[in-house]
Protein backbone atom coordinates (compact mmCIF):
# COMPACT_ATOMS: atom_id res chain seq x y z
CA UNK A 1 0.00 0.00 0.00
CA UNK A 2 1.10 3.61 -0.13
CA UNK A 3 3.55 5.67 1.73
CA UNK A 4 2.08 7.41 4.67
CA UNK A 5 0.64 10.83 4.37
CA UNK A 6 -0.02 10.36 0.85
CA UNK A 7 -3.29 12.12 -0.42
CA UNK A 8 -6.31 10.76 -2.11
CA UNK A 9 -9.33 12.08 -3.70
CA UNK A 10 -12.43 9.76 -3.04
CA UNK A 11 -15.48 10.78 -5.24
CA UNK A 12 -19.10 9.69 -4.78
CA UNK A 13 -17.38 8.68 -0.76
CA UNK A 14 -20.99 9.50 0.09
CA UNK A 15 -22.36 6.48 -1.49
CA UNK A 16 -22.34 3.15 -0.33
CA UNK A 17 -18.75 2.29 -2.11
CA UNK A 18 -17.42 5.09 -1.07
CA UNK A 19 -18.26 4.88 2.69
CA UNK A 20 -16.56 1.07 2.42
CA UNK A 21 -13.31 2.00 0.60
CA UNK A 22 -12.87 5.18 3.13
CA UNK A 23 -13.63 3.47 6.03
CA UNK A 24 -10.86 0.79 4.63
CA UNK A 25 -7.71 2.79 3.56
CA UNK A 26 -8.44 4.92 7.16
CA UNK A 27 -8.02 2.06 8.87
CA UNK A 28 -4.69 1.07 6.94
CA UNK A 29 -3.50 4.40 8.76
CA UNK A 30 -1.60 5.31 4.56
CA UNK A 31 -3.30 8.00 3.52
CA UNK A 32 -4.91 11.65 3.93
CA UNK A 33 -8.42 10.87 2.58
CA UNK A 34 -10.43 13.81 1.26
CA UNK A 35 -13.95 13.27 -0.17
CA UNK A 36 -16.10 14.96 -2.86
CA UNK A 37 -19.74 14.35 -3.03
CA UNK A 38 -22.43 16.91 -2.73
CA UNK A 39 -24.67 14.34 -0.47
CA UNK A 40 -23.93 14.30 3.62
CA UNK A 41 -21.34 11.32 4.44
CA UNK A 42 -22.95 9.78 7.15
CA UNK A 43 -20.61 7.98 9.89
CA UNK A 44 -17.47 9.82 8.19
CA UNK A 45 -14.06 9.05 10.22
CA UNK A 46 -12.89 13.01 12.13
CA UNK A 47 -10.07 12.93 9.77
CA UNK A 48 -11.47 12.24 6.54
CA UNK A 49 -11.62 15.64 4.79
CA UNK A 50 -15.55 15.82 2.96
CA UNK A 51 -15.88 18.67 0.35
CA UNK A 52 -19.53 18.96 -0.23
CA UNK A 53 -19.10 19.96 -3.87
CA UNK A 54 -20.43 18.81 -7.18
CA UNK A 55 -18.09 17.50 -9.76
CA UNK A 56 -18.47 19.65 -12.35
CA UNK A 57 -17.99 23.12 -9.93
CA UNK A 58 -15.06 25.06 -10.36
CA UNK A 59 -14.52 24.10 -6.77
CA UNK A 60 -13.35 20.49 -7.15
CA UNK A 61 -10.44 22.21 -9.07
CA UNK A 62 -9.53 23.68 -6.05
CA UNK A 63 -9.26 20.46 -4.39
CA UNK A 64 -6.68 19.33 -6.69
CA UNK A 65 -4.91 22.80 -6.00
CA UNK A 66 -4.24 22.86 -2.47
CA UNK A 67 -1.99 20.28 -2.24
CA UNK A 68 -0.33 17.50 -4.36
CA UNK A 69 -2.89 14.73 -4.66
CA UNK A 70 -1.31 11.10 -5.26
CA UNK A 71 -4.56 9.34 -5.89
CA UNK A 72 -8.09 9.75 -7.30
CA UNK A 73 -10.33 7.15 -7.17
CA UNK A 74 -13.77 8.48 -9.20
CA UNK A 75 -16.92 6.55 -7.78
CA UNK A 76 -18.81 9.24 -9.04
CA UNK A 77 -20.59 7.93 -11.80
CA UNK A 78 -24.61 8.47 -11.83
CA UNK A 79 -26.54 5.19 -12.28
CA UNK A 80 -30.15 6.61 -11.08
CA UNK A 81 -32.33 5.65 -13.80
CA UNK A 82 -34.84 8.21 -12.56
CA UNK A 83 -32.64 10.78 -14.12
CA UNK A 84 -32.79 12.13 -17.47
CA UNK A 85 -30.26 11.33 -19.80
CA UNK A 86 -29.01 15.25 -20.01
CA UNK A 87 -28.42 14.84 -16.28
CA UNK A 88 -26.18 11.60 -16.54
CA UNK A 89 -24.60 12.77 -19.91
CA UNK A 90 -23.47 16.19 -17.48
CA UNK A 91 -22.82 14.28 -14.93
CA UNK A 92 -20.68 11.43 -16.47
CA UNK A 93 -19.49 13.22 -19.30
CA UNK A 94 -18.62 16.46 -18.09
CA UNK A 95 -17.84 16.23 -15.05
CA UNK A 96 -15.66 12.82 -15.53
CA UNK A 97 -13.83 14.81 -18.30
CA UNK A 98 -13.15 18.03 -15.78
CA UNK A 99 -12.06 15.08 -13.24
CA UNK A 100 -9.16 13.71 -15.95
CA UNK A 101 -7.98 17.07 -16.71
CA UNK A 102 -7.36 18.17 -13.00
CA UNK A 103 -5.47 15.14 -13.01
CA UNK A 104 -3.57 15.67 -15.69
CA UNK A 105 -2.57 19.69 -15.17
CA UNK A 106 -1.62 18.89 -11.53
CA UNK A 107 0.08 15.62 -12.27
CA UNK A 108 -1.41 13.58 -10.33
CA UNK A 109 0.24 9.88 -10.60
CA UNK A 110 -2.34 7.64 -10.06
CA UNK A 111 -6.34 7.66 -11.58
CA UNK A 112 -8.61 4.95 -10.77
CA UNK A 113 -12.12 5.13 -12.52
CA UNK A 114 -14.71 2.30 -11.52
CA UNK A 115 -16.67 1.98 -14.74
CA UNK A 116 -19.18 -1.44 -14.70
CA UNK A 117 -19.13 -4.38 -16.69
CA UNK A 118 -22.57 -3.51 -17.96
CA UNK A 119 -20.85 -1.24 -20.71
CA UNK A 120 -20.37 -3.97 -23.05
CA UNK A 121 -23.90 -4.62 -23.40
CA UNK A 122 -25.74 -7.94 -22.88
CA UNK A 123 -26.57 -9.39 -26.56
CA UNK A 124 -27.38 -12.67 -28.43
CA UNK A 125 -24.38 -12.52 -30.46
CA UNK A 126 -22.51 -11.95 -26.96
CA UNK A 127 -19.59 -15.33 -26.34
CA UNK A 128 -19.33 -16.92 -23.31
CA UNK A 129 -16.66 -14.07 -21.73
CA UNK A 130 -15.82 -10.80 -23.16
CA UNK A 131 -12.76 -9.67 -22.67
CA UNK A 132 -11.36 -5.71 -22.19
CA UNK A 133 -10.60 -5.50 -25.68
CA UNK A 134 -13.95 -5.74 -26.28
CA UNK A 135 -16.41 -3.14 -27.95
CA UNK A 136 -18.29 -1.05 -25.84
CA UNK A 137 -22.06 -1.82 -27.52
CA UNK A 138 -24.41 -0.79 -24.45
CA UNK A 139 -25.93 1.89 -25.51
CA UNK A 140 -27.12 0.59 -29.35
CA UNK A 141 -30.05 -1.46 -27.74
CA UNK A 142 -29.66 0.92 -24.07
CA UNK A 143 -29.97 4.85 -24.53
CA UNK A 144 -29.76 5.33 -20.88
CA UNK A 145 -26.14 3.56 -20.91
CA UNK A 146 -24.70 6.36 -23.66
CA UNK A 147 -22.97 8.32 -20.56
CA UNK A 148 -21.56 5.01 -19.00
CA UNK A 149 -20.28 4.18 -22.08
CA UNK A 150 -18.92 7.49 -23.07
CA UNK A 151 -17.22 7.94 -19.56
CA UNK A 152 -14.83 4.44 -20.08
CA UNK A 153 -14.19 5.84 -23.47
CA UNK A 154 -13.14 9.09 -21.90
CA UNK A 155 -11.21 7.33 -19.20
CA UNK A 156 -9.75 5.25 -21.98
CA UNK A 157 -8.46 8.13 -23.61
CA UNK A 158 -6.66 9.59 -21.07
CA UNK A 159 -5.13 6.41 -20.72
CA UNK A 160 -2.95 6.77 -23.34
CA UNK A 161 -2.87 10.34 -23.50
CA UNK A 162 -1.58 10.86 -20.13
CA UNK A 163 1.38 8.17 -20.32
CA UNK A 164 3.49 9.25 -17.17
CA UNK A 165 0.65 8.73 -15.49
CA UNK A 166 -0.95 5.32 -13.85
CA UNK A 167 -4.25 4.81 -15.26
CA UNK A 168 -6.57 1.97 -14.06
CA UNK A 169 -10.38 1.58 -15.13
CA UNK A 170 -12.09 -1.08 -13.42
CA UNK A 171 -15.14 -3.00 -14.76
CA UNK A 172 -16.71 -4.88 -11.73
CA UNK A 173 -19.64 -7.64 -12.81
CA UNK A 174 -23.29 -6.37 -10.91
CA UNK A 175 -22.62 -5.40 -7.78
CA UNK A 176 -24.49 -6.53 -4.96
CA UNK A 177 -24.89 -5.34 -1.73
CA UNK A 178 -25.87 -2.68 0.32
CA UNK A 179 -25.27 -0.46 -2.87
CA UNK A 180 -28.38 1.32 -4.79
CA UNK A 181 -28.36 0.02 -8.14
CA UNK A 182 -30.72 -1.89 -10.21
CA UNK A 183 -29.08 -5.50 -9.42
CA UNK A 184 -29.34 -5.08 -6.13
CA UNK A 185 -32.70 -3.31 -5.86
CA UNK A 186 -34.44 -6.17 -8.63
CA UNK A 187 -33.16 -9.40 -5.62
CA UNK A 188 -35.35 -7.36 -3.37
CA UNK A 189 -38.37 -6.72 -4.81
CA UNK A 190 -41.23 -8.50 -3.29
CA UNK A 191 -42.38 -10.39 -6.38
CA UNK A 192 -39.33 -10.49 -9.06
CA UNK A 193 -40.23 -10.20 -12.71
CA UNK A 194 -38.85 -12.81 -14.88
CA UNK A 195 -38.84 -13.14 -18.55
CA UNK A 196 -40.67 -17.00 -19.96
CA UNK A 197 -38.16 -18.55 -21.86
CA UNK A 198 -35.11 -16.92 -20.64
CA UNK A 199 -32.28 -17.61 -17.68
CA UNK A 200 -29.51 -16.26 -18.67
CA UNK A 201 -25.73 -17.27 -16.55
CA UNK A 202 -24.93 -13.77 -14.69
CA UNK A 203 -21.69 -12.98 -12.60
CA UNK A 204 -22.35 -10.94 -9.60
CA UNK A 205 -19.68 -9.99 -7.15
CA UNK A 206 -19.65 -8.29 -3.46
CA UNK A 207 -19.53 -4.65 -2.48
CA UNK A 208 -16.53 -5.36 -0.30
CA UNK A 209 -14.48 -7.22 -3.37
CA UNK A 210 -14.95 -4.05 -5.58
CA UNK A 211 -13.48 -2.42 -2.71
CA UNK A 212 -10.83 -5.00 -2.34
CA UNK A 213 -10.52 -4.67 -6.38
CA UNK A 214 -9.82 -0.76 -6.02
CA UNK A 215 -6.83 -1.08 -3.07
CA UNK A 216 -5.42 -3.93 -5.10
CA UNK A 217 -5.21 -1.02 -8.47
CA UNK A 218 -3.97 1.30 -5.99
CA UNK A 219 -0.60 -0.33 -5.70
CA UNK A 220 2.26 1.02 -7.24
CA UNK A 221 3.26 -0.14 -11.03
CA UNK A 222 -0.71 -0.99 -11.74
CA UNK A 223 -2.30 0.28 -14.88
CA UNK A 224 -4.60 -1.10 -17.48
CA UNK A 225 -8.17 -1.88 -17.89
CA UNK A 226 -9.62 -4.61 -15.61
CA UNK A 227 -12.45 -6.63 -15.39
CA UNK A 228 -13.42 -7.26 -12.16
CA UNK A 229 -15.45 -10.61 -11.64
CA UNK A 230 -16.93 -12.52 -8.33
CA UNK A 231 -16.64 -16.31 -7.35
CA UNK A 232 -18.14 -17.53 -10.87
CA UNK A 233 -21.32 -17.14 -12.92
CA UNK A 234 -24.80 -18.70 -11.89
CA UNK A 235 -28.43 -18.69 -13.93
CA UNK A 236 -30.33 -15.29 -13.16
CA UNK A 237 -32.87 -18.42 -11.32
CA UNK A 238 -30.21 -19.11 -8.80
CA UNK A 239 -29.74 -15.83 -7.68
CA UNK A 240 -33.41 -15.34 -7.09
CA UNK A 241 -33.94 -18.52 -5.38
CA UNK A 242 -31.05 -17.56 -2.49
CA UNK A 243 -33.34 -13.91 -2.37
CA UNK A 244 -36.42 -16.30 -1.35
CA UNK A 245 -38.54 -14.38 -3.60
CA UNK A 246 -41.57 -15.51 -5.74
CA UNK A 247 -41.49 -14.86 -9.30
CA UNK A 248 -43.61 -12.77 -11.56
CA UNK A 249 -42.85 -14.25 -15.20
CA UNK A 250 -44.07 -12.07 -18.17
CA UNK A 251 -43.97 -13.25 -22.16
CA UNK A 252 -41.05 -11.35 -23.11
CA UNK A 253 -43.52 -9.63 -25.86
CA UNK A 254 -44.90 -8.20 -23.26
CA UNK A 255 -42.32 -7.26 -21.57
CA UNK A 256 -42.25 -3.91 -22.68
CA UNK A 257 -45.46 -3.13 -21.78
CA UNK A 258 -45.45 -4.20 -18.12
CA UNK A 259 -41.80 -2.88 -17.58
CA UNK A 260 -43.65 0.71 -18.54
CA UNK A 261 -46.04 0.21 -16.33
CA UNK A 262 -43.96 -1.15 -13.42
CA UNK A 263 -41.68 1.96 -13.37
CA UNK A 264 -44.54 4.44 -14.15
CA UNK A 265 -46.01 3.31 -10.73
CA UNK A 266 -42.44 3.52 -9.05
CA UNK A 267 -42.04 -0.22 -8.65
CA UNK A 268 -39.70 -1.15 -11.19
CA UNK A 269 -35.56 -0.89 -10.29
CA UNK A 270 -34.89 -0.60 -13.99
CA UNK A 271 -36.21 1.17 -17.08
CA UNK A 272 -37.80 -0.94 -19.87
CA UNK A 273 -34.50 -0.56 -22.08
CA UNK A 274 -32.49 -2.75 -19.52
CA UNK A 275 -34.71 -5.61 -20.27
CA UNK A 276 -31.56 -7.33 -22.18
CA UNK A 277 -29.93 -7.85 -18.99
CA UNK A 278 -32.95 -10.55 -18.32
CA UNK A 279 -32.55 -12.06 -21.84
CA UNK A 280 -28.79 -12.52 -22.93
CA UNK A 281 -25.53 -12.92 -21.56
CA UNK A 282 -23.06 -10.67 -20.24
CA UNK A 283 -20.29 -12.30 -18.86
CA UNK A 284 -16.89 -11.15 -18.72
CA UNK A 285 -12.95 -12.60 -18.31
CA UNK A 286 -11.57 -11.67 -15.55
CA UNK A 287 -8.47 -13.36 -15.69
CA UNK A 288 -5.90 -10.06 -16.95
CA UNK A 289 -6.81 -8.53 -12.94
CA UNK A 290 -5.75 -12.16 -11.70
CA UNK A 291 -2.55 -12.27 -13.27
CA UNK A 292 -1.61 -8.37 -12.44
CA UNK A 293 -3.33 -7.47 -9.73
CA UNK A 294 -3.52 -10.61 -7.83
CA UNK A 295 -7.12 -10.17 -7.51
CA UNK A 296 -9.67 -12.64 -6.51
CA UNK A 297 -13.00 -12.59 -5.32
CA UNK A 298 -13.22 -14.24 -1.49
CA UNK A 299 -16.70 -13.64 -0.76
CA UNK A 300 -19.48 -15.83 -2.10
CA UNK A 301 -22.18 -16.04 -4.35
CA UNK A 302 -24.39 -16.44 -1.28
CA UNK A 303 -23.00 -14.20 0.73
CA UNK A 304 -23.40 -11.17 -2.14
CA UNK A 305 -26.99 -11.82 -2.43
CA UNK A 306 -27.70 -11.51 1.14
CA UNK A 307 -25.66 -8.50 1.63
CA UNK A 308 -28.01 -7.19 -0.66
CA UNK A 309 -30.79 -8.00 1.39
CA UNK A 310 -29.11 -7.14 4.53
CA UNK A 311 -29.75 -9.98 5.96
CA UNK A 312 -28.15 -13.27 7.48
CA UNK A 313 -28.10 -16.94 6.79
């Protein structure tokens, strides 16, 4: 791990991933944490620095400023799918792209941006495991994905545009946990909707392995592009059975209809356009963070789904 007194810039440390990874790298006792995220942090550590500032405000420059920063790790990324697309686009766009260039005019030697597996897209023609090299197709069956998508590209740039620089963009598989996202909230809806016909093999993965993902990329000599996988892949049916929830199933014809309806009456933890995720594959290789990062998943398949419920077993 790092050098003591070393600086890092957390953003989104408001959010559940944030809270984890700041409550971790305290404890290692290696760096001077400071936060940006615009929402309170609730239970945040006396010396963790919190700038209640939004990304894109001429204030997070100031941040960078101050002092010399050795780390940013961007959790910032918007994945509320109540939003419009305008606000994610200036959200993940923007202010991601502000973010890079901070970085890069105050030299900052190590950027971590936690992107999601989801930017590849689930799709018939998908094989068994994509790997990083692989296109970004998301948002050609997904308009809601286009600022996901467009934020890896960004951070894929600067990749190889900032070369003196250590780069790392991390894909993690759906997280679950006590995260708000739309894998997460679909295990605990009361009745699950499932598509006749269709079980497709998912890969979930942990809050706390992200997190353990993230310190691993903050080590010294690490760049690249990494997908970040759990303990292996099960059928979407597995997962629900650990939940314990009954099952709605809809003709996938249908779909459509009812997904509309579900998130008109605030019910739904996904927009009708994510419906793919219930239909094809999206499974990813995660073998490149194995071999240079040393990474591997230790908590279970089991033990992600519960953590999602927030409950024992």
């Amino acid at each position: 791990m790092a050098d003591a007194n070393q600086r890092i810039v957390i953003t989104g440390i408001a959010g559940r991933l944030g809270r984890l990874l700041a409550k971790r790298l305290h404890r290692s006792g290696n760096w001077e944490i400071i936060g940006i995220d615009r929402r309170p942090f609730e239970d945040k550590p006396a010396d963790v620095v919190h700038k209640r500032v939004d990304i894109r405000s001429g204030r997070t420059r100031d941040v960078f400023r101050t002092k010399p920063i050795s780390a940013l790790v961007h959790l910032g990324l918007m994945h509320d799918p109540r939003r419009s697309n305008r606000t994610h686009h200036q959200w993940n766009v923007v202010g991601t792209q502000h973010l890079l260039e901070y970085c890069m005019h105050f030299r900052v030697p190590k950027v971590i941006v936690v992107s999601s597996a989801a930017v590849y897209g689930p799709r018939p023609e998908n094989p068994q495991f994509l790997t990083e090299d692989s296109p970004l197709l998301a948002a050609q069956d997904d308009p809601s994905a286009l600022s996901l998508v467009e934020a890896d590209m960004l951070a894929n740039s600067f990749f190889w545009k900032y070369r003196e620089g250590e780069t790392v963009i991390l894909r993690p598989v759906h997280i679950l946990g006590q995260v708000v996202n739309a894998a997460s909230n679909y295990l605990r809806m009361e009745r699950i909707p499932v598509l006749l016909g269709y079980d497709p093999m998912m890969q979930v993965i942990h809050e706390a392995d992200v997190v353990d993902a993230v310190c691993a990329a903050l080590e010294p000599g690490v760049r690249g592009i990494y997908n970040v996988v759990g303990p292996g892949e099960v059928p979407i049916s597995v997962l629900i059975r650990e939940a314990g929830r009954p099952t709605f199933p809809i003709p996938h014809l249908a779909a459509p209809i009812v997904s509309k309806l579900f998130w008109n009456l605030g019910v739904a933890p996904f927009r009708g356009t994510e419906l793919n995720h219930l239909r094809y594959v999206c499974m990813v290789d995660g073998s490149r963070a194995r071999e240079d990062l040393g990474f591997r998943a230790t908590r279970t398949i089991k033990e992600a789904v519960h953590a999602a419920l927030d409950d024992t077993y």
